[in-house]
Protein backbone atom coordinates (compact mmCIF):
# COMPACT_ATOMS: atom_id res chain seq x y z
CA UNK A 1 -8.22 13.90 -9.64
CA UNK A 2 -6.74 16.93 -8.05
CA UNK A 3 -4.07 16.67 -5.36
CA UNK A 4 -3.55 19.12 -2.86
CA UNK A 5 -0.48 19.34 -1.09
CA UNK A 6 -1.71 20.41 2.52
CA UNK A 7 -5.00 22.20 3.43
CA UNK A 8 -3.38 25.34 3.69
CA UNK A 9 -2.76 25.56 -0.10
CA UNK A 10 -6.71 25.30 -0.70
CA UNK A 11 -7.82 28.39 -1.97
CA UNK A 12 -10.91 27.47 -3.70
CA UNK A 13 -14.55 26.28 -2.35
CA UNK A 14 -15.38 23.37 -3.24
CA UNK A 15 -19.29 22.66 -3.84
CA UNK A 16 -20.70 20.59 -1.33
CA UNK A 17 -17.66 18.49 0.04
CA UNK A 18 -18.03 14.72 1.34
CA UNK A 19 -15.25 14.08 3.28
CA UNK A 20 -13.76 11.05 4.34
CA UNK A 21 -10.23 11.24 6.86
CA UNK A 22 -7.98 8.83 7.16
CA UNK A 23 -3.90 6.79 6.39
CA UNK A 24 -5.53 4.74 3.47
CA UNK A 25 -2.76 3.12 3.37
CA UNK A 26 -3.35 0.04 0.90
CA UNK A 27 -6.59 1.20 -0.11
CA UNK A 28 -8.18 -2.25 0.82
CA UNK A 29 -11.72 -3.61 0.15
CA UNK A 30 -12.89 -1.48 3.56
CA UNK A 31 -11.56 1.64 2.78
CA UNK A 32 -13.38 1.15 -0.82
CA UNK A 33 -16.48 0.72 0.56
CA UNK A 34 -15.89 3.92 2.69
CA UNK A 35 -14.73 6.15 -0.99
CA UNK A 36 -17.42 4.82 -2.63
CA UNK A 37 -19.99 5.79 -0.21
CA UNK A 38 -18.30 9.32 -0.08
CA UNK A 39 -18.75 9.76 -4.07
CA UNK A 40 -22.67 8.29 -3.96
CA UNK A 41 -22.85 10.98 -1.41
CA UNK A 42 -21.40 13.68 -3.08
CA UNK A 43 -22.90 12.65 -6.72
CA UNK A 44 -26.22 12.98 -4.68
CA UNK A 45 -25.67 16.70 -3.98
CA UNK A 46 -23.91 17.99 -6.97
CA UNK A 47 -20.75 18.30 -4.86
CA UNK A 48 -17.08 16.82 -4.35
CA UNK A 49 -15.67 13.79 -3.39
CA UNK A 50 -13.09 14.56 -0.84
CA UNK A 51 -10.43 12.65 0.81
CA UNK A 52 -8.66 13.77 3.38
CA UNK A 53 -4.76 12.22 4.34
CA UNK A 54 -1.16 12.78 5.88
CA UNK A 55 2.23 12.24 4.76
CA UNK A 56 4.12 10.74 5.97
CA UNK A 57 2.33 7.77 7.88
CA UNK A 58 1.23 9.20 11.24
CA UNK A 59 3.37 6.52 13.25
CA UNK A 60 6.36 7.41 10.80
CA UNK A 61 6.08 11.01 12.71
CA UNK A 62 5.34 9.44 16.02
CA UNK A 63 6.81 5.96 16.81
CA UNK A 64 10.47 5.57 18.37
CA UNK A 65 11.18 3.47 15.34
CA UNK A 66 10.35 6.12 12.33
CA UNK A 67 9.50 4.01 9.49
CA UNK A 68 6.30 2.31 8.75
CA UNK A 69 5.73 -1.18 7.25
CA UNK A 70 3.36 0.49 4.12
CA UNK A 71 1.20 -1.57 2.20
CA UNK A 72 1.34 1.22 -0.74
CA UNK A 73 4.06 4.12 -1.37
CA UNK A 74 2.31 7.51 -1.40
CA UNK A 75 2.26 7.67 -5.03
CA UNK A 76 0.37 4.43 -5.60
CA UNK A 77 -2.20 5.28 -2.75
CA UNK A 78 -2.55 8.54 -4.69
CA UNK A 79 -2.63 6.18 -8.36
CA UNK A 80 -5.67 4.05 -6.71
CA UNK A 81 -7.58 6.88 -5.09
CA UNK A 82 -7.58 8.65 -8.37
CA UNK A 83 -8.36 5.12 -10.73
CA UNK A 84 -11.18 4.87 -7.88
CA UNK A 85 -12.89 8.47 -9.42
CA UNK A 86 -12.33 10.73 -6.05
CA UNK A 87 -12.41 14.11 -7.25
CA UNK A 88 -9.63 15.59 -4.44
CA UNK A 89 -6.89 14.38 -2.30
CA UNK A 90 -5.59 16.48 0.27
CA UNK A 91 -2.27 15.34 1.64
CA UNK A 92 -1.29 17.08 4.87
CA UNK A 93 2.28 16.94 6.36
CA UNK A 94 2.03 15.21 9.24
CA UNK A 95 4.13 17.17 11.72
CA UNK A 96 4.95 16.89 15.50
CA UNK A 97 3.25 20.17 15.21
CA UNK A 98 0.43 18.54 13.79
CA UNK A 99 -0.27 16.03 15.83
CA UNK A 100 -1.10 18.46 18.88
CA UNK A 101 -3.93 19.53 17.78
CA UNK A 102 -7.08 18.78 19.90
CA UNK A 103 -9.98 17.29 18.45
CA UNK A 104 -12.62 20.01 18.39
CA UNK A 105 -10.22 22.53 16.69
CA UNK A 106 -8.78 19.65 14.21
CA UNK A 107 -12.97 19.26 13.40
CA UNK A 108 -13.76 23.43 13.48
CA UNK A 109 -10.55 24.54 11.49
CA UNK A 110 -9.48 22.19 9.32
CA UNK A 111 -12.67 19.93 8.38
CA UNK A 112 -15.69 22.93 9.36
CA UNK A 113 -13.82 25.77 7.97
CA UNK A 114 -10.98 24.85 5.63
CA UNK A 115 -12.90 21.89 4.00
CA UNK A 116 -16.38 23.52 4.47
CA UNK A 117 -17.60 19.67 4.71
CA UNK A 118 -21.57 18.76 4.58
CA UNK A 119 -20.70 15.56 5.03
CA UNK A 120 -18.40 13.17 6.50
CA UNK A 121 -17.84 9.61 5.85
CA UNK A 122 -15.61 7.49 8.17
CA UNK A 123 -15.29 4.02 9.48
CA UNK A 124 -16.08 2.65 12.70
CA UNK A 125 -12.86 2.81 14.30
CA UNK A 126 -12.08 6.31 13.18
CA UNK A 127 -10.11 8.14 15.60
CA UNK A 128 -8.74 11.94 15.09
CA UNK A 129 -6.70 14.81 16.85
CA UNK A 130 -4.23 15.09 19.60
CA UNK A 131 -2.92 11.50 21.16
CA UNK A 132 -6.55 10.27 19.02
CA UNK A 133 -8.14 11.36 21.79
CA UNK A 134 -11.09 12.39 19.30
CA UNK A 135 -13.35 9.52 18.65
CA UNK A 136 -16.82 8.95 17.02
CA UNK A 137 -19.24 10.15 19.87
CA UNK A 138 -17.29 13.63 20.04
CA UNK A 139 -17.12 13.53 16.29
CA UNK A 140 -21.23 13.22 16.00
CA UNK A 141 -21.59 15.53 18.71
CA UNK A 142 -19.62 18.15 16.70
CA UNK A 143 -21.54 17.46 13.61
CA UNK A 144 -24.69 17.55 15.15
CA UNK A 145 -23.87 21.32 16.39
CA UNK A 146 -22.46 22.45 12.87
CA UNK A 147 -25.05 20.99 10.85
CA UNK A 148 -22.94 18.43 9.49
CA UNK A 149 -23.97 14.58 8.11
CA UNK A 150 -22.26 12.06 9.39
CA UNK A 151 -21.97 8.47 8.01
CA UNK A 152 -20.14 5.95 9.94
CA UNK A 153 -19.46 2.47 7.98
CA UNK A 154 -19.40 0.01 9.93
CA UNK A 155 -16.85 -2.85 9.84
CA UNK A 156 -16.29 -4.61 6.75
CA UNK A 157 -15.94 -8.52 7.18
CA UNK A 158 -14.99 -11.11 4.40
CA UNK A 159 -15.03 -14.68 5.63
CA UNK A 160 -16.06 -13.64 8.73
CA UNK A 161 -12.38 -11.49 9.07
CA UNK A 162 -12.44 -7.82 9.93
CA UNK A 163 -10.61 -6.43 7.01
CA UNK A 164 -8.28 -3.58 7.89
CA UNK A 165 -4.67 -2.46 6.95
CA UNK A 166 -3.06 -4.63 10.16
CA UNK A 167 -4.63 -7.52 9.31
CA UNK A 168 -3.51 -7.05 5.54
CA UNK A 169 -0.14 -6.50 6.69
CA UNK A 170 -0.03 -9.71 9.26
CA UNK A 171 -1.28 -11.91 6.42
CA UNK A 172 1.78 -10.35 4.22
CA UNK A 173 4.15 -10.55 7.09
CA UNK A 174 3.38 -14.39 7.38
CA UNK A 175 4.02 -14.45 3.48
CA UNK A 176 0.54 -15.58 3.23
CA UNK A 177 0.24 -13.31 -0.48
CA UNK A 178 -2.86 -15.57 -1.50
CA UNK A 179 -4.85 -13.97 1.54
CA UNK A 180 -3.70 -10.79 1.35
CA UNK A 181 -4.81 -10.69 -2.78
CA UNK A 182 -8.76 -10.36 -1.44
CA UNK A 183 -8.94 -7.85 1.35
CA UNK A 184 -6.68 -5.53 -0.92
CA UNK A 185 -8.78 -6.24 -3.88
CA UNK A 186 -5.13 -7.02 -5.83
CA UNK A 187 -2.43 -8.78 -5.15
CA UNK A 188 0.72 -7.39 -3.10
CA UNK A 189 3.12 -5.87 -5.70
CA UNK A 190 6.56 -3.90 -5.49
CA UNK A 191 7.02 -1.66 -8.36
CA UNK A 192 10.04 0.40 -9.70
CA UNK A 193 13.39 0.88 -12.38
CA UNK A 194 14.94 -2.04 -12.65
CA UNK A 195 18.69 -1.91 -12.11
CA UNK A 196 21.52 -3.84 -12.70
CA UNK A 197 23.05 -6.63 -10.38
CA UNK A 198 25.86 -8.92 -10.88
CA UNK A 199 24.97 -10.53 -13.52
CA UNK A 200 24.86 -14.23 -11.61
CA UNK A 201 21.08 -15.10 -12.44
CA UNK A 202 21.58 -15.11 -15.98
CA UNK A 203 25.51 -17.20 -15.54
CA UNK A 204 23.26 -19.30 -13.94
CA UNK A 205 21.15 -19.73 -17.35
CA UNK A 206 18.29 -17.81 -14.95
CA UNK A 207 18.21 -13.84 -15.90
CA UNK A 208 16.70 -11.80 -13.32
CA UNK A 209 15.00 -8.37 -13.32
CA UNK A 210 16.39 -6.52 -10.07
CA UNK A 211 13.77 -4.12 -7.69
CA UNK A 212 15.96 -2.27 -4.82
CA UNK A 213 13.15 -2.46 -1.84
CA UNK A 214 12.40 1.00 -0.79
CA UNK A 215 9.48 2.60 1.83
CA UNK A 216 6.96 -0.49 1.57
CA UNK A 217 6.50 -3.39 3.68
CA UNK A 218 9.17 -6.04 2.62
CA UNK A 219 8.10 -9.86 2.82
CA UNK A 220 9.12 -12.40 4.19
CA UNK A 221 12.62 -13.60 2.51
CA UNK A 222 12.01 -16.26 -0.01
CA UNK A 223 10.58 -17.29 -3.16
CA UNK A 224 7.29 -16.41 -4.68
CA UNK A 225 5.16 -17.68 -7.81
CA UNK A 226 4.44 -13.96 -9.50
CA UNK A 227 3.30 -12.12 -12.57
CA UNK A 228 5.70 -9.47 -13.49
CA UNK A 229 4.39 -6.77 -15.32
CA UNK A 230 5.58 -4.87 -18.41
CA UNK A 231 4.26 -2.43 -20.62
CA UNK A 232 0.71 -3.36 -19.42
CA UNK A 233 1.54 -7.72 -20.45
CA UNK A 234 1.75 -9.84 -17.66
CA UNK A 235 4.39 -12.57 -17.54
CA UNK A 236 4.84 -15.34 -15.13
CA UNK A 237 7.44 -15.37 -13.21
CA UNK A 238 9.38 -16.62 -10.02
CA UNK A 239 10.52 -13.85 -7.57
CA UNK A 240 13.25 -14.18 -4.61
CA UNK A 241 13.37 -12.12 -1.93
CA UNK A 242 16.74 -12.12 -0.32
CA UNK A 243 20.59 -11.56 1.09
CA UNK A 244 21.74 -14.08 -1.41
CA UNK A 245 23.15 -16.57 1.32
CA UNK A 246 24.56 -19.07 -1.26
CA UNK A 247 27.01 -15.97 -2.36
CA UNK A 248 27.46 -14.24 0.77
CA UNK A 249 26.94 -16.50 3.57
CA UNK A 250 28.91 -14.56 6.36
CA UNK A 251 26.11 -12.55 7.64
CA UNK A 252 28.07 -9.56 8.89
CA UNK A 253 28.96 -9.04 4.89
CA UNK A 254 25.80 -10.25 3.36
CA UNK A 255 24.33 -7.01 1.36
CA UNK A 256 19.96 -5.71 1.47
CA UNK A 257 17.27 -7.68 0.73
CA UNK A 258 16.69 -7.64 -3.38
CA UNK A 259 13.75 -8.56 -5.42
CA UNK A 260 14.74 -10.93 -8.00
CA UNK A 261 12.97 -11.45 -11.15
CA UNK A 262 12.49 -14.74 -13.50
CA UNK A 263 10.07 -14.43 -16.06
CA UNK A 264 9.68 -17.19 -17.46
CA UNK A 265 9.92 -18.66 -21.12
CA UNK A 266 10.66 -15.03 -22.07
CA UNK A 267 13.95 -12.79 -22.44
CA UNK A 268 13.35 -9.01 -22.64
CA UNK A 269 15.73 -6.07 -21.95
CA UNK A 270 14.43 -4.60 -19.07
CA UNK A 271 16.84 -2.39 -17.50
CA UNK A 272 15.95 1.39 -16.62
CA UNK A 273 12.35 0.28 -17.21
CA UNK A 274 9.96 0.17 -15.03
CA UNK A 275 8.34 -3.11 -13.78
CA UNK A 276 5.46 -4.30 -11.27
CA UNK A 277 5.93 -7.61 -9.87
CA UNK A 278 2.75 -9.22 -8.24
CA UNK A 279 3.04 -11.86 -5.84
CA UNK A 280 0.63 -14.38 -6.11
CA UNK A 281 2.48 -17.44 -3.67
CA UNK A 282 4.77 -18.47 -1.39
CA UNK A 283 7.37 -21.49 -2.61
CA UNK A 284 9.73 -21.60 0.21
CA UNK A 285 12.28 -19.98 1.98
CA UNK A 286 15.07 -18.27 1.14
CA UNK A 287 18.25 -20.98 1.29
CA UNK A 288 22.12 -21.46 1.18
CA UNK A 289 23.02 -24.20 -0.88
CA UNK A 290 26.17 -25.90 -1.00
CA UNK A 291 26.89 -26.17 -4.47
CA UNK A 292 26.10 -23.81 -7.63
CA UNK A 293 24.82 -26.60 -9.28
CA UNK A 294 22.14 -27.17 -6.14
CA UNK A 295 20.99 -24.03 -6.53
CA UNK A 296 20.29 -23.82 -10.47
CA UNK A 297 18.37 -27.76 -9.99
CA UNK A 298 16.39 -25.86 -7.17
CA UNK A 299 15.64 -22.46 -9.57
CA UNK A 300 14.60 -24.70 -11.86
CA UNK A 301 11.94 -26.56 -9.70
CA UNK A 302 11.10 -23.35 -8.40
CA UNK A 303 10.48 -22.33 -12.06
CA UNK A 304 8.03 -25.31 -12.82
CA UNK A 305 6.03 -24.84 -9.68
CA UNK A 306 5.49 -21.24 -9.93
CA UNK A 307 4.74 -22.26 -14.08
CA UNK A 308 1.77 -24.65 -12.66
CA UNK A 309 0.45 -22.11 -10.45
CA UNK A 310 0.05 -19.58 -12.77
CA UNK A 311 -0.68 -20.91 -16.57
């Protein structure tokens, strides 16, 4: 897959483009159905498989409160996109700038002329150009006077729930991980280096693998059956989310929420590698105990539950 970083840098026709717009952000079972449609499409015509997206997040740019709650870093959205077989990503900066454009030139410039599309492929709550003021009657009446197809999916329902990235991220946000797993087609994961803590998981006769939590949705603090994965093996584990309250239980001192790492009935060396931990269910919440030895009886029964769930 090729990635192009902002439209300006395309300096190449593509043959026949199918183009599909869009944040993407988790890559869930709707947006699927929407890239897959775009690359019957374009395998159809002999052309490209296009998909069109911003970074950072639209509301990062936009919203009083600058970050966004992602259900994928950048990178991965870019890792599934390309395991999914689209044959271009363009990634456009998404500026203040950027954002004032008006919907007929955001259509003429950047998807008529830049992207020379034949076809476009979007869902049915697509929504484009300044203050989205662009929406899918304007964007067939465009098409229809360039010449343009246009294919819009409709919504895509699983249990009788409209699957989109808010709902994915209200199921995750209720640390309901178990729902989550189908309408993103995998379960919720963090991934990165593992660094080194304080060493108290493995006093505690429990050894952790430590994620710092960076640009991705966080969940709700507390303990998760998991499967952490190394080297392509999947191990089960038991994950905690947390401040550590047991530790630090003045709240003005306690330090960011960590991912902690159990895998169980296994020892490896895993720091400065990287490892993917998938969260499969919610134990319970994140607790101060009053004792050190309360909290290695609980780890423990937190170990054989997550053990049942998962082997």
């Amino acid at each position: 897959m090729q990635i192009i970083r902002g439209i300006s840098q395309l300096s190449h026709n593509l043959p026949h483009p199918v183009v599909t717009i869009g944040n993407f952000d988790g890559v869930h079972i709707g947006h699927r159905e929407i890239i897959e449609l775009v690359k019957a499409k374009a395998l159809a015509r002999g052309g490209s498989s296009v998909v069109y997206t911003f970074r950072p997040h639209p509301q990062a740019t936009l919203s009083t409160a600058g970050a966004v709650s992602l259900l994928t870093t950048y990178d991965e959205k870019l890792e599934i996109l390309a395991e999914l077989g689209v044959d271009l990503v363009v990634e456009e900066p998404f500026t203040r700038e950027f954002s004032t454009i008006e919907p007929e030139q955001f259509f003429n410039d950047l998807i008529l002329h830049r992207l020379s599309a034949e076809a476009i492929v979007v869902g049915y709550d697509f929504s484009f150009g300044k203050e989205r003021k662009g929406h899918i009657p304007a964007l067939q009446a465009f098409c229809n006077s360039a010449g343009v197809e246009l294919t819009v999916v409709p919504p895509h329902r699983l249990e009788g729930e409209i699957v989109s990235s808010t709902h994915v991220r209200q199921h995750l946000l209720a640390a309901e991980v178990e729902m989550a797993e189908p309408l993103l087609s995998r379960p919720f994961f963090y991934r990165g280096v593992v660094v080194r803590g304080e060493g108290r998981g493995r006093q505690l006769g429990f050894p952790t693998a430590n994620l710092k939590l960076e640009n991705k949705l966080t969940l709700p603090l507390g303990v998760y059956a998991s499967n952490a994965i190394f080297e392509g093996k999947a191990y089960p584990s038991v994950t905690n989310i947390g401040v550590r309250p047991t530790f630090y239980p003045d709240p003005e001192h306690q330090l960011p929420a960590l991912v902690e790492t159990h895998l169980l009935d296994v020892n490896l060396n895993l720091y400065g590698n990287t490892l993917e931990v998938r969260f499969k269910k919610y134990l319970r919440p994140e607790q101060r105990f009053a004792s050190i030895d309360g909290l290695k009886k609980q780890i423990a029964l937190d170990s054989e539950e997550a053990r049942k769930l998962l082997t």
